[in-house]
Protein backbone atom coordinates (compact mmCIF):
# COMPACT_ATOMS: atom_id res chain seq x y z
CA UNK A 1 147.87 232.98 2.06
CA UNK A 2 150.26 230.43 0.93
CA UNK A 3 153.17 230.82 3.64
CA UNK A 4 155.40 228.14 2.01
CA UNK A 5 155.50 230.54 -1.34
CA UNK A 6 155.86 233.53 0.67
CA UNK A 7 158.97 232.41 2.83
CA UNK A 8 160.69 231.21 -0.05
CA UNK A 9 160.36 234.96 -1.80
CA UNK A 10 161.47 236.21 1.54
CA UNK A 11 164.93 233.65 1.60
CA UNK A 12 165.61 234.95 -1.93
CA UNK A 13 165.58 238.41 -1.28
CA UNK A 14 167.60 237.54 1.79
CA UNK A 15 169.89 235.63 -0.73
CA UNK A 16 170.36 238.78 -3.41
CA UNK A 17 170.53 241.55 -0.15
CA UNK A 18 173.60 238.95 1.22
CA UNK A 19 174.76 239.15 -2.88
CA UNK A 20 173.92 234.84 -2.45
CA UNK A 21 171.72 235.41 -5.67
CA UNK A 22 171.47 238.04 -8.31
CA UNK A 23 167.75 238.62 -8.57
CA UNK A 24 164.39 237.84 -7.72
CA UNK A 25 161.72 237.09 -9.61
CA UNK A 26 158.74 240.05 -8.37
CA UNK A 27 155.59 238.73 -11.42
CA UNK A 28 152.05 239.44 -10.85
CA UNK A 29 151.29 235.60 -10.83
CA UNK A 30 153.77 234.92 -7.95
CA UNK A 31 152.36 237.45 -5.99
CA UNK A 32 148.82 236.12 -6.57
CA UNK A 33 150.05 232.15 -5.37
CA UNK A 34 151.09 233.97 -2.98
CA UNK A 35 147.87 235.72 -2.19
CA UNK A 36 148.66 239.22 -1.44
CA UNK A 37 149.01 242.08 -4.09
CA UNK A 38 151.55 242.87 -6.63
CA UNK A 39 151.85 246.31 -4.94
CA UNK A 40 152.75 244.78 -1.66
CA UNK A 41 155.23 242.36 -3.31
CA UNK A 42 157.47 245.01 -4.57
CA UNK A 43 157.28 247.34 -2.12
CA UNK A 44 158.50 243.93 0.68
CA UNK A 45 161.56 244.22 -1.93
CA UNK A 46 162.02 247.89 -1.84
CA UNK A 47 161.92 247.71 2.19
CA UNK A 48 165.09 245.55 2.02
CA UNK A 49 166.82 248.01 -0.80
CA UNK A 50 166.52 246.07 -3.74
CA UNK A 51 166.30 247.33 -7.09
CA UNK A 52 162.67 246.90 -8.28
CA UNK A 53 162.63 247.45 -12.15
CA UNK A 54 160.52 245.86 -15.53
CA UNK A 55 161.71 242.83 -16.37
CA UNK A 56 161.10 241.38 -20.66
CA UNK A 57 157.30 242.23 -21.45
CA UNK A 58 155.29 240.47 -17.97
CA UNK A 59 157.82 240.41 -15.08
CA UNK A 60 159.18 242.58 -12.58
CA UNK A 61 162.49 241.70 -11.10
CA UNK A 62 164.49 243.04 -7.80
CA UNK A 63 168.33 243.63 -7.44
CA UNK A 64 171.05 245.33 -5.66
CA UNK A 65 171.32 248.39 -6.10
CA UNK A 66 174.89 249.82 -7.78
């Protein structure tokens, strides 16, 4: 598991819950340097409320929610 990867996904979902940041990149390929699975990625971003949704034709991204 790379920990370095996986704190800095956990300070930017800190930063868009705190409204610091306006999304956060949730791909496939992140979650794999990361080493855990996609599934597990996005649901870590749906624990803290975010907006997990599509994003363009590979990525997912998380957001507040309205």
């Amino acid at each position: 598991m790379n920990t370095a990867e996986l704190d800095k996904v956990l300070d930017e979902i800190n930063e868009v819950v705190d409204g610091r940041r306006g999304w956060v990149s949730l791909t496939k390929a992140r979650a794999k340097l990361i080493g855990i699975s996609h599934d597990l990625l996005l649901g870590c971003a749906k624990v803290h409320q975010l907006k997990v949704a599509p994003h363009g034709r590979c990525g997912w991204s998380g957001s507040r929610a309205a």
